[in-house]
C-alpha atoms as a PDB file:
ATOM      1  CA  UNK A   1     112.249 -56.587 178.685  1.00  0.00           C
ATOM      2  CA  UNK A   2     112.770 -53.308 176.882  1.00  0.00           C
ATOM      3  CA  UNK A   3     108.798 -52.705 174.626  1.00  0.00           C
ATOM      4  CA  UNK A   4     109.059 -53.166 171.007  1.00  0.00           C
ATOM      5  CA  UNK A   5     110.361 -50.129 168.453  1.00  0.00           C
ATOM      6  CA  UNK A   6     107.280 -48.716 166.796  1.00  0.00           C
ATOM      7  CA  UNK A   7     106.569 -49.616 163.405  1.00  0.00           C
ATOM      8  CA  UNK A   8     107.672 -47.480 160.283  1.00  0.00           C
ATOM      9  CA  UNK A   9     104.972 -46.334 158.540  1.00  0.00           C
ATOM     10  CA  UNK A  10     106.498 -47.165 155.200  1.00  0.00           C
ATOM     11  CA  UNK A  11     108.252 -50.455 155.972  1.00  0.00           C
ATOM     12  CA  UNK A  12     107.378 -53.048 153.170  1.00  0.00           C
ATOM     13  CA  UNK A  13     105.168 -56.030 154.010  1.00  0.00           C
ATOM     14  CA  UNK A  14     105.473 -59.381 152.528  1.00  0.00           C
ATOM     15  CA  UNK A  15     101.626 -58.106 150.878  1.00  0.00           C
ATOM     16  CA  UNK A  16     103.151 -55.003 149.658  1.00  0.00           C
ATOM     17  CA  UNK A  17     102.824 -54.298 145.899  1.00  0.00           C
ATOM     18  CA  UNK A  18     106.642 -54.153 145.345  1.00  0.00           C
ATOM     19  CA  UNK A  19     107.077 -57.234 146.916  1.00  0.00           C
ATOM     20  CA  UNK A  20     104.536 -58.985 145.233  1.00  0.00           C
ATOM     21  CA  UNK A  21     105.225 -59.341 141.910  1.00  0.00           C
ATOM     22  CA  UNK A  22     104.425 -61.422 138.803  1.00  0.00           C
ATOM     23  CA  UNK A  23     108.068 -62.749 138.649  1.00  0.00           C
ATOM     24  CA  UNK A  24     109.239 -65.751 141.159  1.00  0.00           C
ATOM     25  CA  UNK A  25     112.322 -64.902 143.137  1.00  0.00           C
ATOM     26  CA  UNK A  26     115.518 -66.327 142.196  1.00  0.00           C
ATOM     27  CA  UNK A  27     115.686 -69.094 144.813  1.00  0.00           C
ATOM     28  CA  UNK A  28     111.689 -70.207 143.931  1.00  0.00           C
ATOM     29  CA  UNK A  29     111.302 -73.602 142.645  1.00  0.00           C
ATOM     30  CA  UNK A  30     110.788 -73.981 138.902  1.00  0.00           C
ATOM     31  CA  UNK A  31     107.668 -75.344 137.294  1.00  0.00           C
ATOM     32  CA  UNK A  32     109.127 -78.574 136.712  1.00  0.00           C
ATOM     33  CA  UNK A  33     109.654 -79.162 140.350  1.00  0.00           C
ATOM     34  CA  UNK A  34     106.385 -77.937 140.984  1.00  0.00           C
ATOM     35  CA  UNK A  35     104.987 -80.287 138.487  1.00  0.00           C
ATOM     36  CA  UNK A  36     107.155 -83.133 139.762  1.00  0.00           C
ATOM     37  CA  UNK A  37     105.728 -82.236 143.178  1.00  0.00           C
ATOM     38  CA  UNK A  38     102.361 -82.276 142.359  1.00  0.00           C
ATOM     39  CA  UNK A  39     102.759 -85.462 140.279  1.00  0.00           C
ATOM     40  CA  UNK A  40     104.008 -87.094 143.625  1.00  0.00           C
ATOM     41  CA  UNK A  41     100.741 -85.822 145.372  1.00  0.00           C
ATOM     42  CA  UNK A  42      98.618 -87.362 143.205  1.00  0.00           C
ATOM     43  CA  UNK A  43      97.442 -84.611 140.870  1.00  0.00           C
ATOM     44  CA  UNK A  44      97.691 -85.708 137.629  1.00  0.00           C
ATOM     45  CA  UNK A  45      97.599 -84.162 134.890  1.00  0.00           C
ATOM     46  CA  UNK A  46      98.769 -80.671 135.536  1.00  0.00           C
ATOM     47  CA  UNK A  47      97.481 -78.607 132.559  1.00  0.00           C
ATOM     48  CA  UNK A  48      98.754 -75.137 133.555  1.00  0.00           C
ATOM     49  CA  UNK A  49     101.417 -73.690 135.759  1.00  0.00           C
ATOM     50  CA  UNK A  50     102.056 -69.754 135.905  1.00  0.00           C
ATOM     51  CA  UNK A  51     103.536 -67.338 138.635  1.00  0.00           C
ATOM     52  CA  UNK A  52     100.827 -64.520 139.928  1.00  0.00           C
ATOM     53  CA  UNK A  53     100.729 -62.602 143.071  1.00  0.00           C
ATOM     54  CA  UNK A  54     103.693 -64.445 144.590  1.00  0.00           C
ATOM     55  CA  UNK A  55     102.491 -67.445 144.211  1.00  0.00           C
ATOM     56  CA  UNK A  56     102.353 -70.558 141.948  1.00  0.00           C
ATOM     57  CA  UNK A  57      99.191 -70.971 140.418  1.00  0.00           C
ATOM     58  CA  UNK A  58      98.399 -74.399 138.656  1.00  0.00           C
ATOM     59  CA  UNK A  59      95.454 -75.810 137.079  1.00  0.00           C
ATOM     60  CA  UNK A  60      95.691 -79.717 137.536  1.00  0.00           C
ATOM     61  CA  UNK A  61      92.942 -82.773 138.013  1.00  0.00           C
ATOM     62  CA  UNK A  62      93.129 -85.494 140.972  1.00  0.00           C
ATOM     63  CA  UNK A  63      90.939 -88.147 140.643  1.00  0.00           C
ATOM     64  CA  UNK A  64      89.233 -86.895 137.543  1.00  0.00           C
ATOM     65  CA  UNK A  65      88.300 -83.266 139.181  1.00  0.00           C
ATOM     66  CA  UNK A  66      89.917 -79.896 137.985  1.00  0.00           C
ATOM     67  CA  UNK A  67      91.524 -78.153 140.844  1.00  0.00           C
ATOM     68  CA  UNK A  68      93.204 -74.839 141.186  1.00  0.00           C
ATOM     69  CA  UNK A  69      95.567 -75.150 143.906  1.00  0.00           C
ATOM     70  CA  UNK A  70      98.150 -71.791 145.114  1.00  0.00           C
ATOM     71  CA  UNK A  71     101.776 -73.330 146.075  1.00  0.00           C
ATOM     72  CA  UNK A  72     104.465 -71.482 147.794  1.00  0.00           C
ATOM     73  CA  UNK A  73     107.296 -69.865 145.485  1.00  0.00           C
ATOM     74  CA  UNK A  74     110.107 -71.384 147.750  1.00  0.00           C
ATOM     75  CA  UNK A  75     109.189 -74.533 148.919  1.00  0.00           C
ATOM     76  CA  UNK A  76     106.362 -75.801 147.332  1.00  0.00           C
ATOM     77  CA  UNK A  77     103.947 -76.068 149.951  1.00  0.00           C
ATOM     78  CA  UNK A  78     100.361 -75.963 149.288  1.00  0.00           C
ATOM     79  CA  UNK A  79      98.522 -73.321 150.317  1.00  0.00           C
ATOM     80  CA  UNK A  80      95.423 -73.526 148.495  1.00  0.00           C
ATOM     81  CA  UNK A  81      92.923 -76.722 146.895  1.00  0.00           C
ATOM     82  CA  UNK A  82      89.542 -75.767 145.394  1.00  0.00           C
ATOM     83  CA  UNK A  83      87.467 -76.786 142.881  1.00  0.00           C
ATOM     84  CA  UNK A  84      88.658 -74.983 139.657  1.00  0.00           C
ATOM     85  CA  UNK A  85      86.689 -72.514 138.640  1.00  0.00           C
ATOM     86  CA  UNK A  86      86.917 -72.467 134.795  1.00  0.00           C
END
């Protein structure tokens, strides 16, 4: 098995500042379906839903707490559930 090429120095990382920007690609799912999504997960209401760092960021309560969950652009996974912190 032939070793793997070495790494660019410049290649761009899914991290990387151009790739990581405050606009959702055009195949990410749209707030509604995030909303929708969420709504089927139990987090009701969702009071806020904006795009930041590549991500979906949403401000919604389940069972009467605030949360601040991070859901993928694409798919709607979700990547992140804390306690909100505003």
């Amino acid at each position: 098995m032939p070793p793997d090429p070495p790494l660019q120095p410049n290649l761009n990382l899914p991290d990387s500042e151009d790739l990581d920007s405050g606009v959702p690609s055009e195949i990410a799912m749209q707030p509604a379906e995030i909303r929708h999504r969420l709504h089927r997960l139990g987090f009701k209401p969702v009071t806020d839903i904006h795009f930041a760092r590549g991500r979906w960021q949403v401000i919604a309560y389940r069972q009467g707490e605030k949360r601040w969950l991070q859901l993928d652009e694409n798919t709607g996974l979700l990547l992140s559930d804390r306690p909100a912190p505003y």
